[in-house]
Protein backbone atom coordinates (compact mmCIF):
# COMPACT_ATOMS: atom_id res chain seq x y z
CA UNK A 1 -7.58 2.97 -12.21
CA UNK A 2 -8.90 3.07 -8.43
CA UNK A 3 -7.48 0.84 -6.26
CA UNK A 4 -10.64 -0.84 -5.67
CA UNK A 5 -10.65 -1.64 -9.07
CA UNK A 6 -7.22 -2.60 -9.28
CA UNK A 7 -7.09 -5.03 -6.31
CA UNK A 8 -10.60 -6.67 -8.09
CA UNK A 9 -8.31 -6.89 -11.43
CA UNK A 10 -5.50 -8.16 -9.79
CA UNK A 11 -7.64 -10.84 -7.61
CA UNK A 12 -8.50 -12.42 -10.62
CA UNK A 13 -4.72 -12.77 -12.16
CA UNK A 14 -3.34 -16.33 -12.56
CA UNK A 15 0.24 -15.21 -11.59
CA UNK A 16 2.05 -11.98 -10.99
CA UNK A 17 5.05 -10.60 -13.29
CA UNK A 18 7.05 -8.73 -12.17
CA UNK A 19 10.02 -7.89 -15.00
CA UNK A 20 12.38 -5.34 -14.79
CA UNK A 21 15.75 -4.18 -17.17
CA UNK A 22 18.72 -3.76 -15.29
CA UNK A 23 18.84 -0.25 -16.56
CA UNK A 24 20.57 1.59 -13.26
CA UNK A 25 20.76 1.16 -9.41
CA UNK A 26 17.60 2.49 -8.76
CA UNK A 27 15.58 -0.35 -10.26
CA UNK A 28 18.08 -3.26 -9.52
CA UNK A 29 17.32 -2.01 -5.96
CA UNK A 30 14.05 -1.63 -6.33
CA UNK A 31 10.54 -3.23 -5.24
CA UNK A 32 7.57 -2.41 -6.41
CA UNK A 33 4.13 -2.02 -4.41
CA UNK A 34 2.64 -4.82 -6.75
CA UNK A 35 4.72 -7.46 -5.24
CA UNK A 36 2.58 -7.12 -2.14
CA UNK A 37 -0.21 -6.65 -4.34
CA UNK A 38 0.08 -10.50 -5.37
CA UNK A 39 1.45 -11.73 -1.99
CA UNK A 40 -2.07 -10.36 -0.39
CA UNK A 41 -4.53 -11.51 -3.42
CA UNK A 42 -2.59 -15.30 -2.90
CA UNK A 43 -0.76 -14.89 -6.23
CA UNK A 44 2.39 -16.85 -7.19
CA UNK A 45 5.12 -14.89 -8.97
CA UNK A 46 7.84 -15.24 -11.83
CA UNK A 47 10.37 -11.90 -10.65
CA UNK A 48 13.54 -10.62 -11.96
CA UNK A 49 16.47 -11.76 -9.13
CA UNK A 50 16.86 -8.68 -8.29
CA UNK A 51 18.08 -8.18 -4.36
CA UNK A 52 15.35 -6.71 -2.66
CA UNK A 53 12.70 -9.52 -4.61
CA UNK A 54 15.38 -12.06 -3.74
CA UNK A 55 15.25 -11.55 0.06
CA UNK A 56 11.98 -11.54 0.51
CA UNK A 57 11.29 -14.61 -1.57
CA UNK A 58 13.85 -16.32 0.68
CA UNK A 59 11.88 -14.95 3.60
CA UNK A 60 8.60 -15.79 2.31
CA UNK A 61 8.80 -18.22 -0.74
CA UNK A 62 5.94 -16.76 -2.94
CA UNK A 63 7.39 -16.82 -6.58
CA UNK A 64 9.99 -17.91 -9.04
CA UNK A 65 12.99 -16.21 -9.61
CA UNK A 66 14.34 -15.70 -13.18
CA UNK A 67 18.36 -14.53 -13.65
CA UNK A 68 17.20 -12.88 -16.92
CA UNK A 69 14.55 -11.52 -19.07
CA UNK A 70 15.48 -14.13 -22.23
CA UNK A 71 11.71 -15.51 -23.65
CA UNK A 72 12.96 -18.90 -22.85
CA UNK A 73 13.82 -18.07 -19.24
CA UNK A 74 10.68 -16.82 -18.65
CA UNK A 75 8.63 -19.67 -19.90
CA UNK A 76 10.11 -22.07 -18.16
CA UNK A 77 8.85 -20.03 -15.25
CA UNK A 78 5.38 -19.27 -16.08
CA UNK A 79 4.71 -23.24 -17.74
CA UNK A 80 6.46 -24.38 -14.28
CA UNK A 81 4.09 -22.26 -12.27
CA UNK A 82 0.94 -22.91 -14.33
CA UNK A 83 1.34 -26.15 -16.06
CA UNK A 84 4.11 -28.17 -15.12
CA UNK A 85 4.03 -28.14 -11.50
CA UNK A 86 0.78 -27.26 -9.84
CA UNK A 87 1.91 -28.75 -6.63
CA UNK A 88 4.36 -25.67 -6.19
CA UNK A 89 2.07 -23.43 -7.78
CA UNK A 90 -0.35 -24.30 -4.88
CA UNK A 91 2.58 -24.07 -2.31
CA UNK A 92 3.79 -20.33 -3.88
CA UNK A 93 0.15 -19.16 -3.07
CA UNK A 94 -0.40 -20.58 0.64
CA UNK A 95 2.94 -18.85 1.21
CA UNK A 96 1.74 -15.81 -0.07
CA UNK A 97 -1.62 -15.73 2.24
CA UNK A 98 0.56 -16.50 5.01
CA UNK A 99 2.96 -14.00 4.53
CA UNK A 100 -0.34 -11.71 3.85
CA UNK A 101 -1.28 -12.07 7.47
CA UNK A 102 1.55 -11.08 8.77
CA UNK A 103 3.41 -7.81 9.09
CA UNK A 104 6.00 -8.63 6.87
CA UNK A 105 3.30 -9.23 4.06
CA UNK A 106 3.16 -5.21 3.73
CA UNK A 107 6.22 -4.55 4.62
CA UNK A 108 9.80 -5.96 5.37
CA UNK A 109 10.81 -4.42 8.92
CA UNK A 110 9.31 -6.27 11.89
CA UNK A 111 9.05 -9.26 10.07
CA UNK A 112 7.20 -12.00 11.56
CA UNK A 113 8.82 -15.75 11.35
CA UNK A 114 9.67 -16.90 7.33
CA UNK A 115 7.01 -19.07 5.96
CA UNK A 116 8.52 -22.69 5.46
């Protein structure tokens, strides 16, 4: 897919997942180029608490954190996100337009001020 395409795909996602095994230090360190994909179309996030996810969401505050990939674990995220709590669901995506406009919404060194 071109990433014209893609960014028109993922503009019109409700949240972003963004699940990963604990399979070996090189993706329990990892972050993917989708996270910023979400955090500049506005979408909230469920993501496996992984380090590098985990510091920027403390930076930034765009998604939900899960400890584990269990079905009920992650549903509690997602209906939290897009049914129970729309008032943080709203709050997850202003944080992630903020974060968006600044440099740390690409990328994590020179980091403007965290979003509160």
């Amino acid at each position: 897919m071109l990433p014209a395409a893609l960014r028109e795909v993922t503009r019109h996602a409700a949240v972003g997942i963004m699940l990963l095994e604990n399979i070996g230090l090189s993706y329990y360190y990892s972050l993917a180029n989708k996270f910023f994909d979400y955090v500049h179309a506005g979408i909230p996030q469920v993501l496996i608490d992984f380090p590098e996810y985990r510091a920027l969401n403390e930076q930034f505050d765009v998604a939900e954190l899960v400890p584990d990939l269990h079905p009920d674990t992650l549903a509690r995220a997602l209906n939290r996100l897009l049914r129970d709590e729309p008032a943080r669901y709203q709050h997850l995506s202003e944080n992630c337009r903020r974060a968006a406009r600044s440099s740390a919404g690409s990328t994590r060194k020179g980091a403007a001020a965290p979003v509160q």
